[in-house]
PDB file of N, CA and C in Angstrom:
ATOM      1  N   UNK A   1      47.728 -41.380 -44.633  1.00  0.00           N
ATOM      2  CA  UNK A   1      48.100 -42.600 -43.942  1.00  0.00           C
ATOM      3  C   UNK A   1      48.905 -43.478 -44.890  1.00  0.00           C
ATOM      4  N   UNK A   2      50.397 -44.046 -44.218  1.00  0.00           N
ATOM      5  CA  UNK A   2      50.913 -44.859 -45.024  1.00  0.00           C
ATOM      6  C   UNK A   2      50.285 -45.958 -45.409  1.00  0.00           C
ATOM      7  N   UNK A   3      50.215 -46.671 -46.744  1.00  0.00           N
ATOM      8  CA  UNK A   3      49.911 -48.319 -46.671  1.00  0.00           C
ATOM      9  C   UNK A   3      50.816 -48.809 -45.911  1.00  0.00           C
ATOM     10  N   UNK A   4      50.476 -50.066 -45.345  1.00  0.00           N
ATOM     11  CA  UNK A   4      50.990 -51.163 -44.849  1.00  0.00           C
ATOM     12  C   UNK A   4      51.372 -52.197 -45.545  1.00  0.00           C
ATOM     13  N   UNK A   5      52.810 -52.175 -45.974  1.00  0.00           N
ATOM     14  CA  UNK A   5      53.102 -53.764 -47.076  1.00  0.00           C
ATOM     15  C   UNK A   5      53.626 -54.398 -46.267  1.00  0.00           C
ATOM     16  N   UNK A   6      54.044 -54.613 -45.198  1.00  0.00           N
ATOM     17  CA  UNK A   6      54.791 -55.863 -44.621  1.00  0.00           C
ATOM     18  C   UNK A   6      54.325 -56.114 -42.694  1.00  0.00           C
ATOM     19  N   UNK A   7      54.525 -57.359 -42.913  1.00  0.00           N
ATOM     20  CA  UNK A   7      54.284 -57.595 -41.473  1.00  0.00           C
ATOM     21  C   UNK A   7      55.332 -56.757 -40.368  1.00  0.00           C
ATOM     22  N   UNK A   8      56.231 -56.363 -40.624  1.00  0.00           N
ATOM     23  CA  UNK A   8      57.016 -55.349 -40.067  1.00  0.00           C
ATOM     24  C   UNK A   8      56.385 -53.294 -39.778  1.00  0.00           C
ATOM     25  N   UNK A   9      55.484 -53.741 -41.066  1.00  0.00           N
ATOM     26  CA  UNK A   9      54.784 -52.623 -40.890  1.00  0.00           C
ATOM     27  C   UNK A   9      53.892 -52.115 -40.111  1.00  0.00           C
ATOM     28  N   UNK A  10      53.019 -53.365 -40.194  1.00  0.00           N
ATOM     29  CA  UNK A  10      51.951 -53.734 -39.338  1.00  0.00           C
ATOM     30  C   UNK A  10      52.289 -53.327 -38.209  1.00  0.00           C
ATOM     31  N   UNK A  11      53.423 -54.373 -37.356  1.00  0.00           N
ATOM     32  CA  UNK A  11      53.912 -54.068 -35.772  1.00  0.00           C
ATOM     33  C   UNK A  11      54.593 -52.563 -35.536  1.00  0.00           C
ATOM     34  N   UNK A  12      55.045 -51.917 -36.702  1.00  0.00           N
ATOM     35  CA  UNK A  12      55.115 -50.757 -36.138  1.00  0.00           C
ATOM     36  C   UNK A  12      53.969 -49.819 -35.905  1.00  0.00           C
ATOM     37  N   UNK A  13      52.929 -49.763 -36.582  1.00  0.00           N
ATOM     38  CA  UNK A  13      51.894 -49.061 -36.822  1.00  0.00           C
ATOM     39  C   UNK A  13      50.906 -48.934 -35.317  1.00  0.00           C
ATOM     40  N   UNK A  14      50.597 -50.599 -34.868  1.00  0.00           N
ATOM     41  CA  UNK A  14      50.608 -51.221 -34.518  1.00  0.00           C
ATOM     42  C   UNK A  14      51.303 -50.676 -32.573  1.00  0.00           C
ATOM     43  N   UNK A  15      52.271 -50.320 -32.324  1.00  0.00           N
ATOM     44  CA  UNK A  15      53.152 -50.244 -30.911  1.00  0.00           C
ATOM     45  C   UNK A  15      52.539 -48.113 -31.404  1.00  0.00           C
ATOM     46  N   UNK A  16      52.580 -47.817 -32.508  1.00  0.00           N
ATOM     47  CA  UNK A  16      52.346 -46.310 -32.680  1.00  0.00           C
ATOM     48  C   UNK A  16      50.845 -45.907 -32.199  1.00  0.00           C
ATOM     49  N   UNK A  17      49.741 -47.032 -32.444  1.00  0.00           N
ATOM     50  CA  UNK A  17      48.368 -46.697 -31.890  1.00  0.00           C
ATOM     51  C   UNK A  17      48.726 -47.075 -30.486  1.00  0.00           C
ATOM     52  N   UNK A  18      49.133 -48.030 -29.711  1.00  0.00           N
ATOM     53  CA  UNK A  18      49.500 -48.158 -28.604  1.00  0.00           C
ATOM     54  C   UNK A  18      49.785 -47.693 -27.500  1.00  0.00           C
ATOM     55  N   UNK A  19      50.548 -47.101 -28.482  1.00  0.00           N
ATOM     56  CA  UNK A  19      51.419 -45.358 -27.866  1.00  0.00           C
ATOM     57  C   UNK A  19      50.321 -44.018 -27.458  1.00  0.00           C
ATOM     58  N   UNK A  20      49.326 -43.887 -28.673  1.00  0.00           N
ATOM     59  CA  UNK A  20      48.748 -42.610 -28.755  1.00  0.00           C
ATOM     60  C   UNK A  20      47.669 -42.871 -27.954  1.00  0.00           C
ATOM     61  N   UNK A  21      46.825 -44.476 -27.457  1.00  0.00           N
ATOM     62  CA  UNK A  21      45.871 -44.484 -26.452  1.00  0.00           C
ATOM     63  C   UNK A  21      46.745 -44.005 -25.319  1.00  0.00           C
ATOM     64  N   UNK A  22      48.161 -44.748 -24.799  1.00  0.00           N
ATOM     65  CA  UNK A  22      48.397 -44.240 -23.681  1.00  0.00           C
ATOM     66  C   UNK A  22      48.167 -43.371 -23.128  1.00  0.00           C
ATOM     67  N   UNK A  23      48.644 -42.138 -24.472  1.00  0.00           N
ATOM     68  CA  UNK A  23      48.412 -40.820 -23.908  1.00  0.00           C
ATOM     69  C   UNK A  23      47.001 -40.806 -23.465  1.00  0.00           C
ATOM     70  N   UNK A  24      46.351 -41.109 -24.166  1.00  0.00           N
ATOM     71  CA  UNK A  24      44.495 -40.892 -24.352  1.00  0.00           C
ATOM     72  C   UNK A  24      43.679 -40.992 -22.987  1.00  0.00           C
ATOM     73  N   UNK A  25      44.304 -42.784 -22.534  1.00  0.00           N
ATOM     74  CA  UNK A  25      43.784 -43.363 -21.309  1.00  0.00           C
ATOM     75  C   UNK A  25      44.530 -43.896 -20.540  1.00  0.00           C
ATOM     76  N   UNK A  26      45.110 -42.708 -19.491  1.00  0.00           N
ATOM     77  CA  UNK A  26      45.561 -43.090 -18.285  1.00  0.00           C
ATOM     78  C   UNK A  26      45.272 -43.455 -17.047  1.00  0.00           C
ATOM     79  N   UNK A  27      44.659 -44.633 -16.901  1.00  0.00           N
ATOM     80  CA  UNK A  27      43.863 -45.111 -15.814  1.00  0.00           C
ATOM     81  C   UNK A  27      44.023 -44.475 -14.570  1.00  0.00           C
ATOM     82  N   UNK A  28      44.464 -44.820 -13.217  1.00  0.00           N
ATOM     83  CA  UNK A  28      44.290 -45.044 -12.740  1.00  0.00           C
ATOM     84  C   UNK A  28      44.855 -43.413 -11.752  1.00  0.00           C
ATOM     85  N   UNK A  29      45.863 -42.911 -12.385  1.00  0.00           N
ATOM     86  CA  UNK A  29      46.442 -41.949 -12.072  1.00  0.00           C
ATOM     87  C   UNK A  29      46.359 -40.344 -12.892  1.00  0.00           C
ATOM     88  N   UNK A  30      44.768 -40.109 -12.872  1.00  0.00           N
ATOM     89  CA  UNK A  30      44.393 -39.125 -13.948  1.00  0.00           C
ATOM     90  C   UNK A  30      44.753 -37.719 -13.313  1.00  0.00           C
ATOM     91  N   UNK A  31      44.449 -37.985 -11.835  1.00  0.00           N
ATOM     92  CA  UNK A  31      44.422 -36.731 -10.476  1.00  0.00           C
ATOM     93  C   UNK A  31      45.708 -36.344 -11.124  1.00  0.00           C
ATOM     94  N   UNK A  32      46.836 -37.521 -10.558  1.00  0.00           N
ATOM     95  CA  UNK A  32      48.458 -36.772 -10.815  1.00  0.00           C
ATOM     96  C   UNK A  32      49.125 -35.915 -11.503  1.00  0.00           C
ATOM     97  N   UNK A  33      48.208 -36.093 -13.408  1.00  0.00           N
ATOM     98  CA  UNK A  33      48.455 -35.861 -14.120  1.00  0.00           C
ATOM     99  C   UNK A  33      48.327 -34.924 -14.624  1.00  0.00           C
ATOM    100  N   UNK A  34      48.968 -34.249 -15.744  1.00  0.00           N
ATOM    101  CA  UNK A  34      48.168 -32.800 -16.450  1.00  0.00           C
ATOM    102  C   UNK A  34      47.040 -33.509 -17.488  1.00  0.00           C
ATOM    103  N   UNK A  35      46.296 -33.040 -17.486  1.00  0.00           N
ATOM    104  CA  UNK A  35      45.192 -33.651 -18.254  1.00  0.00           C
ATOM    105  C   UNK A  35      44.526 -32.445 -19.636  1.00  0.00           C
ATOM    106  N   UNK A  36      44.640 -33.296 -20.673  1.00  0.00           N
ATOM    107  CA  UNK A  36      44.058 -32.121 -21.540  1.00  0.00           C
ATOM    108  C   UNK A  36      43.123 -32.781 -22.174  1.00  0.00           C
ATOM    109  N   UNK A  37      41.912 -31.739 -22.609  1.00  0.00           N
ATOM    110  CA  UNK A  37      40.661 -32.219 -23.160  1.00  0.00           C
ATOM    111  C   UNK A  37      40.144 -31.377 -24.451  1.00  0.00           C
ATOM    112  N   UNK A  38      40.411 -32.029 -25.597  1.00  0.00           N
ATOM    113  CA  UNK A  38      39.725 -31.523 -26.538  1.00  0.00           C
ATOM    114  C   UNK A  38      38.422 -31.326 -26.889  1.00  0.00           C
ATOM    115  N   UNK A  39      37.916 -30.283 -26.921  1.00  0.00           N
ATOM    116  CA  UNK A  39      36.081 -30.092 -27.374  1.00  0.00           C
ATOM    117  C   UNK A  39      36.001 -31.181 -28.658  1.00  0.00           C
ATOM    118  N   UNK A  40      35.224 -31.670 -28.897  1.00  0.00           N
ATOM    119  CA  UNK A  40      35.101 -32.740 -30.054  1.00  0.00           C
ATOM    120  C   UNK A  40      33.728 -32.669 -30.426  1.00  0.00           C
ATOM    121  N   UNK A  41      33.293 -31.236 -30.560  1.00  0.00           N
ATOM    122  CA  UNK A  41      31.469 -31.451 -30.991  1.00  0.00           C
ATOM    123  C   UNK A  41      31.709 -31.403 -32.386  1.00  0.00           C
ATOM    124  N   UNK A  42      30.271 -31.133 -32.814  1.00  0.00           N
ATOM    125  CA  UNK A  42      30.623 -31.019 -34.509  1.00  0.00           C
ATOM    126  C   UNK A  42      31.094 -29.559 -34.951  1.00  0.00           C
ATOM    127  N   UNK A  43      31.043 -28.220 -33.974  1.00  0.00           N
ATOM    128  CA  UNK A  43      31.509 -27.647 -34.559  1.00  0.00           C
ATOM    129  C   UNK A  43      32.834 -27.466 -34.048  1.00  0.00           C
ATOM    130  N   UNK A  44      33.235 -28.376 -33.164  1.00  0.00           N
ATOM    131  CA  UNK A  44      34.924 -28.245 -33.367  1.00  0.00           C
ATOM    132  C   UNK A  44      35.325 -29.289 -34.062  1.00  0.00           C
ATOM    133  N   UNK A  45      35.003 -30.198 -34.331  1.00  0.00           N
ATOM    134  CA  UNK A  45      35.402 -30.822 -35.215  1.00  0.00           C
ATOM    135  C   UNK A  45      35.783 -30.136 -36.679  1.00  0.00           C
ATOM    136  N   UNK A  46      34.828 -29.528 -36.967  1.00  0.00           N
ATOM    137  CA  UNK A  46      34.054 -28.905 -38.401  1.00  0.00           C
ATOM    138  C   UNK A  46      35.005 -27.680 -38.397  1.00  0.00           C
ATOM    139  N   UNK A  47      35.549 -27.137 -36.903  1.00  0.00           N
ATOM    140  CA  UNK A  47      37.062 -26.195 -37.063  1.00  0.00           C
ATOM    141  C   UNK A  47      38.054 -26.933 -37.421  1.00  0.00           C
ATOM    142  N   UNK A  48      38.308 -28.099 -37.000  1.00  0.00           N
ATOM    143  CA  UNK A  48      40.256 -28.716 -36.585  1.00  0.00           C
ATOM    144  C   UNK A  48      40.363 -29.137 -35.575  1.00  0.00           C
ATOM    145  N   UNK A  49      39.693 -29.994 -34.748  1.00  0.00           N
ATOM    146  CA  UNK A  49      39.584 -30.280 -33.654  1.00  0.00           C
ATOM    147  C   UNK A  49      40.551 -31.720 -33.706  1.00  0.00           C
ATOM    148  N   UNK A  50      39.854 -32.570 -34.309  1.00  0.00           N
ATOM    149  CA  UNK A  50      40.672 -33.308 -34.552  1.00  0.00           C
ATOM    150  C   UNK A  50      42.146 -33.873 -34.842  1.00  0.00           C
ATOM    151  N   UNK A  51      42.713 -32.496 -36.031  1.00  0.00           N
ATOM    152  CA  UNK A  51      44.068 -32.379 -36.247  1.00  0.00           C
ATOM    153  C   UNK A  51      44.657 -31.732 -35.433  1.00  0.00           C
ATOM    154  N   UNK A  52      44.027 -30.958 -34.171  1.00  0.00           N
ATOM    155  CA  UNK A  52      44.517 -30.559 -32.763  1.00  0.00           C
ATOM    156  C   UNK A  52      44.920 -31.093 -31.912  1.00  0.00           C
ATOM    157  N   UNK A  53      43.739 -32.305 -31.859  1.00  0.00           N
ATOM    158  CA  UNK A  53      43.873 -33.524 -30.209  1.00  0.00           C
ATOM    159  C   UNK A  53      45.044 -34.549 -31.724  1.00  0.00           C
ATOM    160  N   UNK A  54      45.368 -34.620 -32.253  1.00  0.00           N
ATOM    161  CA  UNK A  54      46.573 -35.213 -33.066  1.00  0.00           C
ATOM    162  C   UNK A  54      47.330 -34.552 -33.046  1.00  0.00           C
ATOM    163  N   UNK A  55      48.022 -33.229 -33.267  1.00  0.00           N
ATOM    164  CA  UNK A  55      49.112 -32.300 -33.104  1.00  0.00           C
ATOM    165  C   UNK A  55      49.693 -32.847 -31.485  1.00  0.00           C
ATOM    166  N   UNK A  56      48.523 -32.353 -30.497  1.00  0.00           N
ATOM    167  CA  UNK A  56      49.039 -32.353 -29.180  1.00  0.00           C
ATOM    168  C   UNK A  56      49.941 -34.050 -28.868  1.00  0.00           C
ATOM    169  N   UNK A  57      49.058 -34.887 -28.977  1.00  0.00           N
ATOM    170  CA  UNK A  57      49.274 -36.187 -29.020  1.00  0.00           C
ATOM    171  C   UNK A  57      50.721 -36.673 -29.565  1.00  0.00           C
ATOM    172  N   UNK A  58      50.944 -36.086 -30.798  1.00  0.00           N
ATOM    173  CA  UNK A  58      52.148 -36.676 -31.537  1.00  0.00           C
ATOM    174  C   UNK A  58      53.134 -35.495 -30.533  1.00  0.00           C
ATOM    175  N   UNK A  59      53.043 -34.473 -30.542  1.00  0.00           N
ATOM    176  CA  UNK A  59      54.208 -32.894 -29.313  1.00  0.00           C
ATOM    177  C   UNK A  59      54.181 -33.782 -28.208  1.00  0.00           C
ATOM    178  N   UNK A  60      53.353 -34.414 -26.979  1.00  0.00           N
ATOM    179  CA  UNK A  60      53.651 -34.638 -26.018  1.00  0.00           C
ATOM    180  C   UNK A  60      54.580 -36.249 -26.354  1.00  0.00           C
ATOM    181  N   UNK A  61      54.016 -36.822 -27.694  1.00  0.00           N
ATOM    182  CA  UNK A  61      55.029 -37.922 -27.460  1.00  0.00           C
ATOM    183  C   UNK A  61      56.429 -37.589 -28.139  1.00  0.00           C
ATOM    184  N   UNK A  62      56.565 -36.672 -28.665  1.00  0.00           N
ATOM    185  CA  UNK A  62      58.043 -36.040 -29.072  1.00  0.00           C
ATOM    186  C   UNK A  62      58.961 -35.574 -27.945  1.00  0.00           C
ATOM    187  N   UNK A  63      58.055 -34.855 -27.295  1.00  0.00           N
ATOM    188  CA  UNK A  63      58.939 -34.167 -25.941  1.00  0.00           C
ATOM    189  C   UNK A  63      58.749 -35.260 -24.475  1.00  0.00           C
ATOM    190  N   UNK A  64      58.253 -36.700 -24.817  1.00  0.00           N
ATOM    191  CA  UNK A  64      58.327 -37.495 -24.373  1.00  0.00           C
ATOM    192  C   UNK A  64      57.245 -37.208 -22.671  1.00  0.00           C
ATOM    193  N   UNK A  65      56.747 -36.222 -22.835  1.00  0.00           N
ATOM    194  CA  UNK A  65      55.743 -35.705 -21.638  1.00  0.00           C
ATOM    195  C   UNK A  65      54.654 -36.891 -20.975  1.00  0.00           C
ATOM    196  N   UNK A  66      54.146 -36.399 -19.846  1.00  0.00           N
ATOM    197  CA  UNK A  66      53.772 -37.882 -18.850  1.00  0.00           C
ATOM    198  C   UNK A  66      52.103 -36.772 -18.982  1.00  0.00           C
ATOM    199  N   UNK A  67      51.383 -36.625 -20.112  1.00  0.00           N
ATOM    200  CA  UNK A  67      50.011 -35.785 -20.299  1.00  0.00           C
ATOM    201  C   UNK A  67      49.029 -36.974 -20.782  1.00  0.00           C
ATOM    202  N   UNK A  68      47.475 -36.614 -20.296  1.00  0.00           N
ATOM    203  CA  UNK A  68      46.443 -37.581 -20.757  1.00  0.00           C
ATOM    204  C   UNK A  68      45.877 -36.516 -21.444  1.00  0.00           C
ATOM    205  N   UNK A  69      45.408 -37.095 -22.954  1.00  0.00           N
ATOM    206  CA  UNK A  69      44.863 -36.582 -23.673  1.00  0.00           C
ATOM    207  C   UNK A  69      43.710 -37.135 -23.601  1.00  0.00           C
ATOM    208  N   UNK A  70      42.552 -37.113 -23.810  1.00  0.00           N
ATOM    209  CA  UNK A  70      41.294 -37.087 -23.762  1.00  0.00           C
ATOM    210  C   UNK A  70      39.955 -35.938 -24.928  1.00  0.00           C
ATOM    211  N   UNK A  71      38.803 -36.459 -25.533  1.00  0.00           N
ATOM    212  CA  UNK A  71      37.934 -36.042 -26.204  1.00  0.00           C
ATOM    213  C   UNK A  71      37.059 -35.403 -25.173  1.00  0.00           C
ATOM    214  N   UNK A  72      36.220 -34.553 -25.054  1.00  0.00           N
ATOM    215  CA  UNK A  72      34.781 -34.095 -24.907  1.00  0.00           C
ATOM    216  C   UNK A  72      34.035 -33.461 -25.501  1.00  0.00           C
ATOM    217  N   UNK A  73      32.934 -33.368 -25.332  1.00  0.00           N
ATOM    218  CA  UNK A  73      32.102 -33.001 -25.917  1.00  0.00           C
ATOM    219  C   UNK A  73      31.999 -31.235 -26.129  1.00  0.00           C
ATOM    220  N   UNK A  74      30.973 -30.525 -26.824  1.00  0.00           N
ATOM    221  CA  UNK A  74      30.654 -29.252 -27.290  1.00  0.00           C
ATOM    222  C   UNK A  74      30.683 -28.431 -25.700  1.00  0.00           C
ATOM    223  N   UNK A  75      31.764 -26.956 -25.696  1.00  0.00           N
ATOM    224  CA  UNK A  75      32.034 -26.811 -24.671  1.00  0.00           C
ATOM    225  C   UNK A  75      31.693 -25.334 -24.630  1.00  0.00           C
ATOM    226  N   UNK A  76      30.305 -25.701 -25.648  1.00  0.00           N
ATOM    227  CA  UNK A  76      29.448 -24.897 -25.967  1.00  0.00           C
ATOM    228  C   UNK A  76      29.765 -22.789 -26.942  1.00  0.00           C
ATOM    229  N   UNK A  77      30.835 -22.641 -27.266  1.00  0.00           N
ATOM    230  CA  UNK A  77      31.535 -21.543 -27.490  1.00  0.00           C
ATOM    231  C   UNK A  77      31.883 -21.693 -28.967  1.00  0.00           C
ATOM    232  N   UNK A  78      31.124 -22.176 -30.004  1.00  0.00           N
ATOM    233  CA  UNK A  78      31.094 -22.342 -31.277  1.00  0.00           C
ATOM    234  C   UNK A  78      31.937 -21.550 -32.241  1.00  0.00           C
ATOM    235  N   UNK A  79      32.261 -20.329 -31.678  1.00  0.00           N
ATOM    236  CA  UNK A  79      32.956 -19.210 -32.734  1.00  0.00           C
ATOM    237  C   UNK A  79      34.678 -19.631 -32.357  1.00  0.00           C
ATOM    238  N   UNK A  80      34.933 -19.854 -30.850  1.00  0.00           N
ATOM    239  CA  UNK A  80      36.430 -20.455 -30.692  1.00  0.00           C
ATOM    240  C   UNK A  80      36.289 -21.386 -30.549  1.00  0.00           C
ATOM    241  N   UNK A  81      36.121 -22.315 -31.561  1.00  0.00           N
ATOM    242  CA  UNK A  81      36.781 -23.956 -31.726  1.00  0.00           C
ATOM    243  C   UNK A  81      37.655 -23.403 -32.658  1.00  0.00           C
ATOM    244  N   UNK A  82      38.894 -24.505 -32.092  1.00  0.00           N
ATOM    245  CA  UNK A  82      38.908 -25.628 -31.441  1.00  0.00           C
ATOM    246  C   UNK A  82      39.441 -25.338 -30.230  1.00  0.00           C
ATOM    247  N   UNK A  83      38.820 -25.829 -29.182  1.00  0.00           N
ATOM    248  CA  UNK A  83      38.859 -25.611 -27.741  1.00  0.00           C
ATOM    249  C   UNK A  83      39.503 -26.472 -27.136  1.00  0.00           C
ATOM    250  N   UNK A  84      40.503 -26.240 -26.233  1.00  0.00           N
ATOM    251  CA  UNK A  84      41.239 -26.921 -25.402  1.00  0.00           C
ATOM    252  C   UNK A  84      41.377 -26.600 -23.902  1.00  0.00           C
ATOM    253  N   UNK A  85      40.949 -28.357 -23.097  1.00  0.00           N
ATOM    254  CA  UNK A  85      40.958 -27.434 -21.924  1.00  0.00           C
ATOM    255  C   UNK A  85      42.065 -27.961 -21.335  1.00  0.00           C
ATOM    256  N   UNK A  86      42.940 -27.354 -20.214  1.00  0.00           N
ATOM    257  CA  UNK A  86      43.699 -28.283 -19.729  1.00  0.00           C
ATOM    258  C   UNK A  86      43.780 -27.865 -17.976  1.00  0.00           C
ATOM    259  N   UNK A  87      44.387 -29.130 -17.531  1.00  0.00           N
ATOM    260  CA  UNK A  87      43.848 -28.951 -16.058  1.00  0.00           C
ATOM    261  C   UNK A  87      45.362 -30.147 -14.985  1.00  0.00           C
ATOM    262  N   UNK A  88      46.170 -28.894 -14.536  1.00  0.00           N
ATOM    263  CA  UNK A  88      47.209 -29.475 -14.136  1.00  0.00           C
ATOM    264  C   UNK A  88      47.183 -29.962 -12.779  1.00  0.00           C
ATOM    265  N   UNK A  89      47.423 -30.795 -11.916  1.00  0.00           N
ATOM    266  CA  UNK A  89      47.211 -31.326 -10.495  1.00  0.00           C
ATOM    267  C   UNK A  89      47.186 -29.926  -9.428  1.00  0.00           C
ATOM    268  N   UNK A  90      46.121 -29.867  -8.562  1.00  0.00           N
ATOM    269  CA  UNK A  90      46.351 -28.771  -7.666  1.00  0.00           C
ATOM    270  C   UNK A  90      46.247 -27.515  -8.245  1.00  0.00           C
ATOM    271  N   UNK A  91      44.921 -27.364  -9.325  1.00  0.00           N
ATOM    272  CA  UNK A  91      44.988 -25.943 -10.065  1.00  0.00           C
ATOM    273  C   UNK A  91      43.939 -25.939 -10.678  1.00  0.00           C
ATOM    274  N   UNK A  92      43.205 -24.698 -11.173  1.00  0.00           N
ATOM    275  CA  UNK A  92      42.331 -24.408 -11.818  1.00  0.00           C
ATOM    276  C   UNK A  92      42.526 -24.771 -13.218  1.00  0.00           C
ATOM    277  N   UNK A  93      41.142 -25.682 -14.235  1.00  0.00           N
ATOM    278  CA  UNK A  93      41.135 -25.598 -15.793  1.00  0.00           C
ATOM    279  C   UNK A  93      41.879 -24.470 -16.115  1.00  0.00           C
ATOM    280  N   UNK A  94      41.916 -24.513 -17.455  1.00  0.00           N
ATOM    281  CA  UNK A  94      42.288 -23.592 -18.217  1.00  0.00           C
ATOM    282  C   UNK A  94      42.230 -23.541 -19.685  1.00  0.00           C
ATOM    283  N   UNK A  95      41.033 -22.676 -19.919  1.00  0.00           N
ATOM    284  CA  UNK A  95      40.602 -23.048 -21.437  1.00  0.00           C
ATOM    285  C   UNK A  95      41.086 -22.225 -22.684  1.00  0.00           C
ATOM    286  N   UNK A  96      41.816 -22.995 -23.274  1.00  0.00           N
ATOM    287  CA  UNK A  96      42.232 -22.345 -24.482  1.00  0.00           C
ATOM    288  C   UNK A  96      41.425 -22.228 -25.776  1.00  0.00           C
ATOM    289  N   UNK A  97      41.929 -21.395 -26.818  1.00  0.00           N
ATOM    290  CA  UNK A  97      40.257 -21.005 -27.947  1.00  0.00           C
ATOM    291  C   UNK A  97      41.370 -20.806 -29.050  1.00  0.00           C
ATOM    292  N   UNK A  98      40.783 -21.670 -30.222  1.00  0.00           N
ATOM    293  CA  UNK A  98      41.333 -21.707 -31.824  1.00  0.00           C
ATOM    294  C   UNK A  98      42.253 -21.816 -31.390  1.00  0.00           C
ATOM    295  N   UNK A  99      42.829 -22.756 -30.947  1.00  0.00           N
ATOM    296  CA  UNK A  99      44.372 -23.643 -30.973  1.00  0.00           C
ATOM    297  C   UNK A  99      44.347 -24.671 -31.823  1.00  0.00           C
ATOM    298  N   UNK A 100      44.598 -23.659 -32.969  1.00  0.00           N
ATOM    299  CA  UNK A 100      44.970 -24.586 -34.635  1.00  0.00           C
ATOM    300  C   UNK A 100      46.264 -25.588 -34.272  1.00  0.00           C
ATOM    301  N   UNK A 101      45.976 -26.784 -35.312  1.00  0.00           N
ATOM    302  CA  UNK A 101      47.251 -27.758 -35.029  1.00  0.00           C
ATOM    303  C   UNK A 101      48.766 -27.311 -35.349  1.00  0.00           C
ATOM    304  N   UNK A 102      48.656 -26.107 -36.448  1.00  0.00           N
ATOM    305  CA  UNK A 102      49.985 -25.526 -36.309  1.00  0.00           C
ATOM    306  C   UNK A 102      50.381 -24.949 -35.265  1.00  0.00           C
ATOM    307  N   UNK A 103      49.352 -24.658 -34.331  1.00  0.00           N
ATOM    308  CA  UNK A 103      50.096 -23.702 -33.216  1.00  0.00           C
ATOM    309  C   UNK A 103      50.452 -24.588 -31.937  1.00  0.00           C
ATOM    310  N   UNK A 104      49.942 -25.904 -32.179  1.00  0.00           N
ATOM    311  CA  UNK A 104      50.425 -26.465 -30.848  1.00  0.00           C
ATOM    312  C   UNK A 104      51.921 -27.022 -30.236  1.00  0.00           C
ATOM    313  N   UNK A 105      53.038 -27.148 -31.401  1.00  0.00           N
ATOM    314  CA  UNK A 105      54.035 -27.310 -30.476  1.00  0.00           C
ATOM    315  C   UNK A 105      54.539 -26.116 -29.442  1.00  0.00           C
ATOM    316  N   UNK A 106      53.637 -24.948 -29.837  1.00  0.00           N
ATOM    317  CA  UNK A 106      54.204 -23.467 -28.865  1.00  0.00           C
ATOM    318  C   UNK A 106      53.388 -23.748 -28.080  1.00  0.00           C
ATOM    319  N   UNK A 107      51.858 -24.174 -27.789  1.00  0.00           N
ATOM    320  CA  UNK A 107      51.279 -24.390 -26.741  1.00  0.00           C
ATOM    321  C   UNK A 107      51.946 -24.967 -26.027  1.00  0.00           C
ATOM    322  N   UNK A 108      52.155 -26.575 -26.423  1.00  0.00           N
ATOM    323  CA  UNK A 108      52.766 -27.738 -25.709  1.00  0.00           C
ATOM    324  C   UNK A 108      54.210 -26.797 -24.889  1.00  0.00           C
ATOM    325  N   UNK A 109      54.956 -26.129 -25.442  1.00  0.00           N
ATOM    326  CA  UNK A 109      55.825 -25.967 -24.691  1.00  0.00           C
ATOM    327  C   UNK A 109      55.659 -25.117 -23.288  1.00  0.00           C
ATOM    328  N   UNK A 110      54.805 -24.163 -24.094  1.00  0.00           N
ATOM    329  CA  UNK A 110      54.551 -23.574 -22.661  1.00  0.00           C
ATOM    330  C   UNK A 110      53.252 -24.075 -21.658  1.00  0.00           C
ATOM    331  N   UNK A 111      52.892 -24.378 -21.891  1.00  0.00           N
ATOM    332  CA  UNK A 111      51.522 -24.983 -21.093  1.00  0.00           C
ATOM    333  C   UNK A 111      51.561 -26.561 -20.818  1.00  0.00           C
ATOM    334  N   UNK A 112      52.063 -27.231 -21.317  1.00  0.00           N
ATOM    335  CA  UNK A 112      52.237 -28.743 -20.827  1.00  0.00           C
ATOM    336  C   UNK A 112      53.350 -28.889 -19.894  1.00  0.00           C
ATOM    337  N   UNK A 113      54.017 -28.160 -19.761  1.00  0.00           N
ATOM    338  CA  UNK A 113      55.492 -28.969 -18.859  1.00  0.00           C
ATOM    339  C   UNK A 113      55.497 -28.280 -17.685  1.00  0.00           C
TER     340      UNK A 113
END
C-alpha cells in the first residue's frame, strides 16, 4: 500500500475505495446483474482468497464491467480454495475451484462478459 503524503492523495485513494465497494454493493439491482461470490472462510482465505476477490475487483474495473462482487462464507470444499461462485441473470451458479489471482484476468474475460 502506497503512503499517503498529500491531501491530493488522500482524495484519490479515497474515489479508489469508492469505486471497489461499488463493485462490492450493488443495491438494489443484484437480480440484473452478474454476481460473483468469493468463499472467504479461513481456509480460503489461508489459500488466496482474498488476493482473488482483489484481482477480480481491480479486472472488472479495468474492463470497466457492470459485476457485483461480494464475500461468503466456507463453501465447504477446503482442498479447492479459492472458490468462486458466479451467477449470471436467468442461469444456473457456477462454481469455480483454485482461481489463483494470477489467473483471473483469463477468468474475467471469459466468464464475466
Amino acid at each position: 500500500m502506497d503512503k499517503i503524503k498529500s491531501f491530493a492523495d488522500l482524495k484519490k485513494k479515497r474515489e479508489e475505495l469508492q469505486s471497489n465497494l461499488k463493485l462490492r454493493e450493488s443495491g438494489d439491482n443484484v437480480e440484473n446483474m452478474i454476481q460473483v461470490k468469493v468463499a472467504m472462510g479461513t481456509c480460503g482465505i489461508a489459500a488466496g482468497a482474498k488476493a482473488t476477490m482483489e484481482a477480480i475487483i481491480n479486472e472488472c474495473q479495468k474492463q470497466n464491467l457492470d459485476v457485483v462482487v461480494t464475500q461468503t462464507g466456507c463453501m465447504g470444499k477446503c482442498n479447492a480454495e479459492p472458490m468462486v461462485e458466479v451467477k449470471k441473470p436467468g442461469q444456473d451458479s457456477v462454481v469455480f475451484e483454485n482461481l489463483k489471482a494470477d489467473k483471473v484476468a483469463d477468468f474475467v474475460a471469459k466468464n464475466l462478459k
